[in-house]
N, C-alpha and C. Protein backbone atom coordinates (compact mmCIF):
# COMPACT_ATOMS: atom_id res chain seq x y z
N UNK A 1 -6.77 -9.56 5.60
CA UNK A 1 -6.10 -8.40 6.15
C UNK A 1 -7.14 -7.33 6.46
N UNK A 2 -7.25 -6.84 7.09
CA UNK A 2 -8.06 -5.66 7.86
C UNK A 2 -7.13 -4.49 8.31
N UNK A 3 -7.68 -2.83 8.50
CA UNK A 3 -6.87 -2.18 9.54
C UNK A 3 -7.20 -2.27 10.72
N UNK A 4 -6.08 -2.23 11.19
CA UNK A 4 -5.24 -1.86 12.57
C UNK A 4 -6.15 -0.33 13.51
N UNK A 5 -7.46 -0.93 14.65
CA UNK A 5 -7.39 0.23 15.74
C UNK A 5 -5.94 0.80 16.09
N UNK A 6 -6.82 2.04 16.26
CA UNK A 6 -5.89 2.89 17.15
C UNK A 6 -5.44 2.13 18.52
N UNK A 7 -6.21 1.26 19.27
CA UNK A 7 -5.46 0.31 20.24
C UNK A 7 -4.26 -0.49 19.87
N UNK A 8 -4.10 -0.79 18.67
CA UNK A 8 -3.16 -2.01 18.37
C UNK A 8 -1.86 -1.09 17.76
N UNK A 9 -1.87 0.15 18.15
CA UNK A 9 -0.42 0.74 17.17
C UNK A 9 0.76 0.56 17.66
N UNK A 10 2.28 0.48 17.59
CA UNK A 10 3.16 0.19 18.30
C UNK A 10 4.20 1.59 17.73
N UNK A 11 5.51 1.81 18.22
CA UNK A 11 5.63 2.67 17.81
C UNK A 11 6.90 2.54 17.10
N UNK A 12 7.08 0.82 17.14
CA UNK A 12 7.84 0.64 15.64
C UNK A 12 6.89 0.80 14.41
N UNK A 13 5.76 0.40 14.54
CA UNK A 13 5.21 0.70 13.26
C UNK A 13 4.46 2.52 13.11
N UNK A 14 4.93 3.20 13.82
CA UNK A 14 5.09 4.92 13.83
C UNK A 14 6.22 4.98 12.65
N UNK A 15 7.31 4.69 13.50
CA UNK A 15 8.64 4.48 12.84
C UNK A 15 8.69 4.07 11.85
N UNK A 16 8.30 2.79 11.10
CA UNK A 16 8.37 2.07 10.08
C UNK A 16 7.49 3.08 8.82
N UNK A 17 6.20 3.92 9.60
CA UNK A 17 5.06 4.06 8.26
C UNK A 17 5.98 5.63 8.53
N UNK A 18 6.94 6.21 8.91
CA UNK A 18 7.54 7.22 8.91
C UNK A 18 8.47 7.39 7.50
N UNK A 19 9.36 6.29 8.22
CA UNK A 19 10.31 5.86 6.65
C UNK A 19 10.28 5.70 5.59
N UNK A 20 9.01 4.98 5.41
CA UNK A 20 8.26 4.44 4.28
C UNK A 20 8.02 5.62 3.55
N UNK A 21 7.83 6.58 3.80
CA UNK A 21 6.93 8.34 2.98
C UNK A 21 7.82 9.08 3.28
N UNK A 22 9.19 8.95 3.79
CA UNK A 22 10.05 9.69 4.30
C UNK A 22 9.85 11.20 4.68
N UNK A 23 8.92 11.16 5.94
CA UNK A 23 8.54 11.94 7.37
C UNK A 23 9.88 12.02 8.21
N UNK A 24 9.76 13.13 8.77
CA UNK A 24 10.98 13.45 10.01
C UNK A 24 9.82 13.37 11.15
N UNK A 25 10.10 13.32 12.37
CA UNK A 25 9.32 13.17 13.35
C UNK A 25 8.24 14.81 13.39
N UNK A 26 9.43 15.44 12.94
CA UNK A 26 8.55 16.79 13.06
C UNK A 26 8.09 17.02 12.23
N UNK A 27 7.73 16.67 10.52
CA UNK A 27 6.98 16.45 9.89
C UNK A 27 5.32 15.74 10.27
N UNK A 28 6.12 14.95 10.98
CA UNK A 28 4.47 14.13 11.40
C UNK A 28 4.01 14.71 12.49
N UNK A 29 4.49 15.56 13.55
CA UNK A 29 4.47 16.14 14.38
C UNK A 29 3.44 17.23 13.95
N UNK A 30 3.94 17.99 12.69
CA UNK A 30 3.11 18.98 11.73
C UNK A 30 1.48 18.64 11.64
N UNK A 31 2.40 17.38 10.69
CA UNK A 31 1.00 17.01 9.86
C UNK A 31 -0.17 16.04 10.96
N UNK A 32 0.58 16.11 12.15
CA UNK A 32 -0.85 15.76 12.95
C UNK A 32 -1.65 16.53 14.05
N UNK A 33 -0.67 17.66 14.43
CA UNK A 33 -1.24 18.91 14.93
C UNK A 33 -0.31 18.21 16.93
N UNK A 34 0.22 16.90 16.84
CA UNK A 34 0.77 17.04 17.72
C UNK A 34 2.33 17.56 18.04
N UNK A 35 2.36 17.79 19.78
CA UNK A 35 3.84 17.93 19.72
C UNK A 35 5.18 17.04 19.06
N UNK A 36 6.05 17.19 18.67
CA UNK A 36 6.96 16.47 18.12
C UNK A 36 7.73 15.31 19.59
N UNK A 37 7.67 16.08 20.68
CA UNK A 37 8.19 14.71 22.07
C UNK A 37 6.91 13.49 21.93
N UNK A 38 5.60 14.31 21.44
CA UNK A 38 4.59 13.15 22.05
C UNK A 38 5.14 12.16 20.91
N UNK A 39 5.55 12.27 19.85
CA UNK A 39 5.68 11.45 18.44
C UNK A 39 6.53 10.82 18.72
N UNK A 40 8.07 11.43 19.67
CA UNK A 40 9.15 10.68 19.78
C UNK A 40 9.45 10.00 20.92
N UNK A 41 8.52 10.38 22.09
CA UNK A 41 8.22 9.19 22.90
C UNK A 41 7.18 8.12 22.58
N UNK A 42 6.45 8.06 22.14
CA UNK A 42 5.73 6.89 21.09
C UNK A 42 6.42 6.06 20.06
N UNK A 43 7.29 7.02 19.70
CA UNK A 43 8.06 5.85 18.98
C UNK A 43 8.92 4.94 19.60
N UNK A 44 8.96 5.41 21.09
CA UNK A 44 10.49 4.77 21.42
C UNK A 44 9.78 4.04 22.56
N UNK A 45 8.46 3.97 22.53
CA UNK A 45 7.48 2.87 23.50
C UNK A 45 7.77 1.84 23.08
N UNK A 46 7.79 0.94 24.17
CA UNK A 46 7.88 -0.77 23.86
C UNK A 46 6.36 -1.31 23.72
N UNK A 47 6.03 -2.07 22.77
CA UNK A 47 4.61 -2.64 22.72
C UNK A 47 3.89 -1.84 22.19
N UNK A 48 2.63 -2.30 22.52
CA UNK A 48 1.26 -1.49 22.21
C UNK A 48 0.87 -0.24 22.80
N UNK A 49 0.74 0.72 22.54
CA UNK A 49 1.10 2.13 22.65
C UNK A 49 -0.62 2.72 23.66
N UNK A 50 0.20 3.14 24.70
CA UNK A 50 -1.36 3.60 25.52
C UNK A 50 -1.79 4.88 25.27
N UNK A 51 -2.04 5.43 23.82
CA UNK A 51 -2.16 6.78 23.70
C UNK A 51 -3.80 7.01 23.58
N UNK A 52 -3.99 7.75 24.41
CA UNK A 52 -5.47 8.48 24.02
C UNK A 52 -5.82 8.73 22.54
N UNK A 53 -7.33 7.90 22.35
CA UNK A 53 -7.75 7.92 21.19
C UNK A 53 -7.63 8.91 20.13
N UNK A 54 -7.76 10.48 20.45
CA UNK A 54 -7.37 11.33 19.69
C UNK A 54 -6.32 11.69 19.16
N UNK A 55 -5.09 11.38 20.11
CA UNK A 55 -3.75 11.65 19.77
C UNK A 55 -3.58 10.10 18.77
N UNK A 56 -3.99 8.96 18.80
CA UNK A 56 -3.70 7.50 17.87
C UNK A 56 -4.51 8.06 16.74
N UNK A 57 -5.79 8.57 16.80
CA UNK A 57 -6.23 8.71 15.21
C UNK A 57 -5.56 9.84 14.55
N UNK A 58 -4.82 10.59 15.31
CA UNK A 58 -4.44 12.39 14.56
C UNK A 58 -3.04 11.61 14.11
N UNK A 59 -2.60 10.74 15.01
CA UNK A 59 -0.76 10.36 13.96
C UNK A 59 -1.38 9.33 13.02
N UNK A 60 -2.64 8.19 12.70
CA UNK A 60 -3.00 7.15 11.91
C UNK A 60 -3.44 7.98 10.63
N UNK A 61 -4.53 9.22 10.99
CA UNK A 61 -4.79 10.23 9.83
C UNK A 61 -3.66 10.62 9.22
N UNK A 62 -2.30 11.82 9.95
CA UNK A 62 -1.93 12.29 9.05
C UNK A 62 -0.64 11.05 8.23
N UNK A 63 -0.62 9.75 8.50
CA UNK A 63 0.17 8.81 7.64
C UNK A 63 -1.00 8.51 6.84
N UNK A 64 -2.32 8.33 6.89
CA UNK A 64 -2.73 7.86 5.90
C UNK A 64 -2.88 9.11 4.74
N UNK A 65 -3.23 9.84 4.96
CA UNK A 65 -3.00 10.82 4.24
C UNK A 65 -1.64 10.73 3.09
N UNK A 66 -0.75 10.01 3.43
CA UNK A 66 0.81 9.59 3.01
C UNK A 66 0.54 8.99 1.71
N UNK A 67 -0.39 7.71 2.09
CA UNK A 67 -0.57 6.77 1.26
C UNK A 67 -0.45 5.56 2.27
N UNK A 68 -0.05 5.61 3.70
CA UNK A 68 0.27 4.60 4.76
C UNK A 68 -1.24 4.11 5.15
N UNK A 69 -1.26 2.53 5.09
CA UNK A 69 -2.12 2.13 6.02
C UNK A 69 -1.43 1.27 6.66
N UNK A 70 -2.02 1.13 8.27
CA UNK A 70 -1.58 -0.09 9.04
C UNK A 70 -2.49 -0.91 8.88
N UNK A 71 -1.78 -2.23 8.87
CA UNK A 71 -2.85 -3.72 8.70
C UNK A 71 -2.70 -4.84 9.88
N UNK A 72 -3.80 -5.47 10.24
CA UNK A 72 -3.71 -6.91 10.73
C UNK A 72 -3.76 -7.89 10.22
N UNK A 73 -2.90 -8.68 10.38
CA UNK A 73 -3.55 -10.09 10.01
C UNK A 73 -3.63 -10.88 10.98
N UNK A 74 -3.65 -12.59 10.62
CA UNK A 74 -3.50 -13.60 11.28
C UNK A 74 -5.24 -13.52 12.32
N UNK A 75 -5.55 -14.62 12.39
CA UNK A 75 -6.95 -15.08 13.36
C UNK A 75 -7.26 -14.38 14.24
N UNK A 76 -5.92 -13.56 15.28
CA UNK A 76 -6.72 -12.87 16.15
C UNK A 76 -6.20 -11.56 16.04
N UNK A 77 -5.57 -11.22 14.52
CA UNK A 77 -4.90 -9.70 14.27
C UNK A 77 -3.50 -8.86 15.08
N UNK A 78 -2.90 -10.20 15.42
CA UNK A 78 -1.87 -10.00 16.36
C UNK A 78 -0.37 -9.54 15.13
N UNK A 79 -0.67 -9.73 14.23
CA UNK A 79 0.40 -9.59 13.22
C UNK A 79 0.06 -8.37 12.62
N UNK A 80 0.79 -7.44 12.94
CA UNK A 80 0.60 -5.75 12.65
C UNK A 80 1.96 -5.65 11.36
N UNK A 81 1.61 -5.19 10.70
CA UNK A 81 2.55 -4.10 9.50
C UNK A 81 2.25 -2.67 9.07
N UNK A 82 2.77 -2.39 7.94
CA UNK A 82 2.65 -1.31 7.25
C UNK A 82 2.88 -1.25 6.51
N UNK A 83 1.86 -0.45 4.87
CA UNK A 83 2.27 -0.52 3.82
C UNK A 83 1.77 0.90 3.03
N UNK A 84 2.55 0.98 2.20
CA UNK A 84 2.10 2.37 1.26
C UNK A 84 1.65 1.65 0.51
N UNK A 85 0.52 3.06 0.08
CA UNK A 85 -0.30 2.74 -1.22
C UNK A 85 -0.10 3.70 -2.10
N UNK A 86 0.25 3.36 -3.74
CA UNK A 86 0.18 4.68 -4.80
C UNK A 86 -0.70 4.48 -5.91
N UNK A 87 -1.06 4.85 -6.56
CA UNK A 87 -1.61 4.95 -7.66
C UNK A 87 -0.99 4.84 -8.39
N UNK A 88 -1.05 4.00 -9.78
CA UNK A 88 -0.13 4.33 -10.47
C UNK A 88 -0.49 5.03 -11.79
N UNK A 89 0.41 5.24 -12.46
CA UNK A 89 -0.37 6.08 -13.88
C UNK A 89 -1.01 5.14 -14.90
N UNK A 90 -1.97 6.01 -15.07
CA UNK A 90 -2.73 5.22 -16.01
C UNK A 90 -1.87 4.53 -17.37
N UNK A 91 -2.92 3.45 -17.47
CA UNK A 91 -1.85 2.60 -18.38
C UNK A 91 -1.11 1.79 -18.28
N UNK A 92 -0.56 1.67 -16.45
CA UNK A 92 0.33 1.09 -15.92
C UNK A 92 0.14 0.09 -14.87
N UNK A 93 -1.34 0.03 -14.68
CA UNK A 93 -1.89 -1.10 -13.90
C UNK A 93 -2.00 -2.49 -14.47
């Protein structure tokens, strides 16, 4: 498993690493310094998302920031997800 470029984002998995940390669009909208339409037309893109590099790393930053990373798998990384990460309390690993 590896992460996911900013080329490979889709904007079900916007959606998906949204839910996951339970973000409102305008939360992530906030926390990435973009407008809230650019967030909600990206989400509602079909496929692989043609967003200029700055606007894909400012929404990938402020989810990772969450605890969200996006991942690839499979041979040629065509299998995209999303997963939170927490820490847990000590003692409890």
């Amino acid at each position: 498993m590896r992460a996911i470029e900013g080329d490979q984002l889709t904007g079900r998995l916007i959606k998906a690493a949204r839910a996951l940390v339970g973000m409102s669009a305008s939360d992530l909208a906030s926390a990435s310094g973009l407008n809230v339409i650019t967030i909600k037309r990206a989400e509602a893109a079909a496929g692989v998302l043609a967003l200029r590099p700055a606007t894909s790393d400012a929404i990938i930053q402020a989810l990772s920031a969450k605890g969200v990373r996006f991942i690839a798998n499979g041979p040629d990384g065509s299998e995209t997800g999303v997963v939170v990460t927490t820490k847990l309390p000590a003692g409890e690993a």
